[in-house]
Structures are given as structure tokens and as C-alpha cells.
Protein backbone atom coordinates (compact mmCIF):
# COMPACT_ATOMS: atom_id res chain seq x y z
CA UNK A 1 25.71 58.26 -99.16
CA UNK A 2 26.22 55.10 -96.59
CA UNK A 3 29.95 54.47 -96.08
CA UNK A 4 31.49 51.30 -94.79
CA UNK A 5 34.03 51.43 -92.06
CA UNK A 6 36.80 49.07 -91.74
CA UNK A 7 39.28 47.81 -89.18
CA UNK A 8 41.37 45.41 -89.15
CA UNK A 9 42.68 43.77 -85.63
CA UNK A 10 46.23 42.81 -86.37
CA UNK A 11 46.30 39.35 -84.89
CA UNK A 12 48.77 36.35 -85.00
CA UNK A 13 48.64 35.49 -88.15
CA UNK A 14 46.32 32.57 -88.08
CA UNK A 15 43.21 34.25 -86.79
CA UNK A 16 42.43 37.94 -88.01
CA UNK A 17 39.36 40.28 -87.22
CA UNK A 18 37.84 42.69 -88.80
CA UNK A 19 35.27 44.97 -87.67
CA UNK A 20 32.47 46.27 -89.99
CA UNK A 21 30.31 48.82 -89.62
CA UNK A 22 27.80 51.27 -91.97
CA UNK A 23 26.93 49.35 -95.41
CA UNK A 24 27.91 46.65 -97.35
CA UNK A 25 26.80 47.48 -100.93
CA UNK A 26 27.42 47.73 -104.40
CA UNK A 27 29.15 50.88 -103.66
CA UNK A 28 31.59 49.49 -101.08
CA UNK A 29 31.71 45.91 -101.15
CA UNK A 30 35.36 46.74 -103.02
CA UNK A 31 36.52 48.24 -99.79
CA UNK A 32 36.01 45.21 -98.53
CA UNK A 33 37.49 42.79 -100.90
CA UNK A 34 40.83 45.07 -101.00
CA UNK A 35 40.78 44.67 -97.02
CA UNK A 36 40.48 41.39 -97.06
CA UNK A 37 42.86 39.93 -100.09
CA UNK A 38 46.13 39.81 -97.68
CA UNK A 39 44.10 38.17 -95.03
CA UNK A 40 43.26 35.52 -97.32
CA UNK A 41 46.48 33.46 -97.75
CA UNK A 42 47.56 29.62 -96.53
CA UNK A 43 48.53 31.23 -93.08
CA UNK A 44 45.13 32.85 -91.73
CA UNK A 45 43.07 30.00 -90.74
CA UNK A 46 40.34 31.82 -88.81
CA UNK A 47 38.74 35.15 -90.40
CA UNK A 48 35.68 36.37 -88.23
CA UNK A 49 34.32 38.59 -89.64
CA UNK A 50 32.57 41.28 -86.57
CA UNK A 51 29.41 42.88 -87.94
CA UNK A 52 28.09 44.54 -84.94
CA UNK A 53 27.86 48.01 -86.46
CA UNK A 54 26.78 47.13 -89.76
CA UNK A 55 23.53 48.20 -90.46
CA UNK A 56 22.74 46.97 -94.05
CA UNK A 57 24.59 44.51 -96.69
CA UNK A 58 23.34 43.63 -100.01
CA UNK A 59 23.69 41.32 -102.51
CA UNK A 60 27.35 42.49 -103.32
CA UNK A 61 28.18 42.46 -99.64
CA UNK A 62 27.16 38.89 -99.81
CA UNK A 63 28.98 38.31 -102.72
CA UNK A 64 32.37 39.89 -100.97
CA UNK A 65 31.83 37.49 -98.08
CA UNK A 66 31.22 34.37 -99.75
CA UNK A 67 34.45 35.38 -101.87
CA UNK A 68 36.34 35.24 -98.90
CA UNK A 69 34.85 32.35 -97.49
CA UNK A 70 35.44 30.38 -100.73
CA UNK A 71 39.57 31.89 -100.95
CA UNK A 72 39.72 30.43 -97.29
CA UNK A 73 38.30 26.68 -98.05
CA UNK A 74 41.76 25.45 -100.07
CA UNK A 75 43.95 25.85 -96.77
CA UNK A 76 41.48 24.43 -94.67
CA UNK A 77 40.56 27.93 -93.39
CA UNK A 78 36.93 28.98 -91.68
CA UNK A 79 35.02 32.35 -92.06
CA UNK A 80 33.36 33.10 -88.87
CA UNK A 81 30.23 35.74 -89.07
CA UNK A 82 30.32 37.18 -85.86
CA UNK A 83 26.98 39.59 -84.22
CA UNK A 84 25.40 40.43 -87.18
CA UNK A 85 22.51 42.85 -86.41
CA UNK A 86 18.72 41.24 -86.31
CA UNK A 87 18.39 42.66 -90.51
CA UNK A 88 21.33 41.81 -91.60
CA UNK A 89 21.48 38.28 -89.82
CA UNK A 90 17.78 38.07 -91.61
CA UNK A 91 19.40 38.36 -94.58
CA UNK A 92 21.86 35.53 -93.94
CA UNK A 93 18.97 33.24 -92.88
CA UNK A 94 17.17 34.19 -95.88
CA UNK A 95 19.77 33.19 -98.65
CA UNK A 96 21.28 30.25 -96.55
CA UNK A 97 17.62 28.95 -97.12
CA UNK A 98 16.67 29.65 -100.56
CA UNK A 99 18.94 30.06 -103.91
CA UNK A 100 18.62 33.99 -104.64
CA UNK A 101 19.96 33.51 -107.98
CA UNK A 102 16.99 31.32 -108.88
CA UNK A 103 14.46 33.17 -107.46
CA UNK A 104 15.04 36.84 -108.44
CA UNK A 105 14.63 38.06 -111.82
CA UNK A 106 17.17 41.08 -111.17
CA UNK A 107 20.31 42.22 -109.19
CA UNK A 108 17.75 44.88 -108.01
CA UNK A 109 14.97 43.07 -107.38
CA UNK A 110 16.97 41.47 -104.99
CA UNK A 111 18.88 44.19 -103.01
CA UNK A 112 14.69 45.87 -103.37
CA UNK A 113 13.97 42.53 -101.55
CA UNK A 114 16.68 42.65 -99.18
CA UNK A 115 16.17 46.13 -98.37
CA UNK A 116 12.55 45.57 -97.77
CA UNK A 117 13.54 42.68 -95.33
CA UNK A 118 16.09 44.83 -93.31
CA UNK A 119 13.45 47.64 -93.10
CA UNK A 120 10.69 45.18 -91.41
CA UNK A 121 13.30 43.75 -88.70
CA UNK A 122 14.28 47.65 -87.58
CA UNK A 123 10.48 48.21 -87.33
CA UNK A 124 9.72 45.04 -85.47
CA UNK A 125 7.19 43.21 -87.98
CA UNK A 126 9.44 40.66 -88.28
């Protein structure tokens, strides 16, 4: 089964980084979310988020992020995505530009989608 790895730069306390790497999914998108809830308080202003070794993220994944984006927004604090692989930044570009939740009948007909998506960038047809 695809594990996520975490770490967690300690920083000053206004700008932490974490590193991901392995998958972002249904079955480990609570890693993530118990990483990040003390990050997400009134004094971290900048949370970049490194995805350099992540090689897939699905709908939950996105969920996670967004979550922390949103828990940022009230203090005024950003969520930077930083080196997202070629599938996984497809994936971003995909739901920035459309809304998933109106288009996809099921939870897994869109992680099927997303998959499908990620699978076509590491072949090089898209």
C-alpha cells in the first residue's frame, strides 16, 4: 500500500515547511491533517507546502490542502504549493479550472479520473 511521508522543517514560527512525498489519499490524507493542525494557528503566516516527492494525491489530498488553506485565510495567512510533480500539478490545474463537485457523479469517479490523469502525464500523452 502507498504511504505518505512527512517532515516538517521547524522554522520561525511565521513560515513553516513541510515536505511531502509518496501519496496523498483517502488512506493518508489524516496524516496530513494531524501534521498540519499546530501549524495552522494566528502565528504561521506562510505554510508551503513542498511536494517534490509526491507522486499521486486524490480527491482527499485535495480536500486536506484546501482545509489548510481555508484555516490559514482568518489571520491573513498564505498556503504556498511548492514543485508539485507534472501529475499531480495536472491535477491542480484541472480542479482550479472546473468545479469537481459538479461534474463527477462519485467520490470514485473522481479519484478514477484523477488517477487516469496522473497515469497519462508519467507516460507523456499529456
Amino acid at each position: 500500500m502507498p504511504r505518505l511521508t512527512l517532515r516538517i522543517d521547524p522554522g520561525d514560527s511565521p513560515y513553516q515547511r513541510v515536505f511531502l512525498s509518496g501519496w496523498l489519499d483517502g488512506s493518508t490524507h489524516a496524516e496530513l491533517d494531524a501534521a498540519l493542525a499546530p501549524l495552522l494557528h494566528d502565528g504561521t503566516h506562510i505554510l508551503e507546502l513542498n511536494l517534490a516527492g509526491l507522486e499521486y494525491i486524490s480527491s482527499a489530498g485535495l480536500r486536506s490542502i484546501f482545509r489548510a488553506r481555508k484555516a490559514l485565510h482568518p489571520h491573513a495567512g498564505r498556503l504556498l504549493v511548492m514543485q508539485p510533480r507534472p501529475g499531480v500539478r495536472k491535477v491542480f490545474e484541472l480542479v482550479k479550472a472546473v468545479p469537481v463537485e459538479e461534474v463527477f457523479a462519485s467520490q470514485q469517479e473522481l479519484d478514477d479520473y484523477l488517477s487516469a490523469i496522473q497515469q497519462k502525464v508519467a507516460s507523456g500523452e499529456l
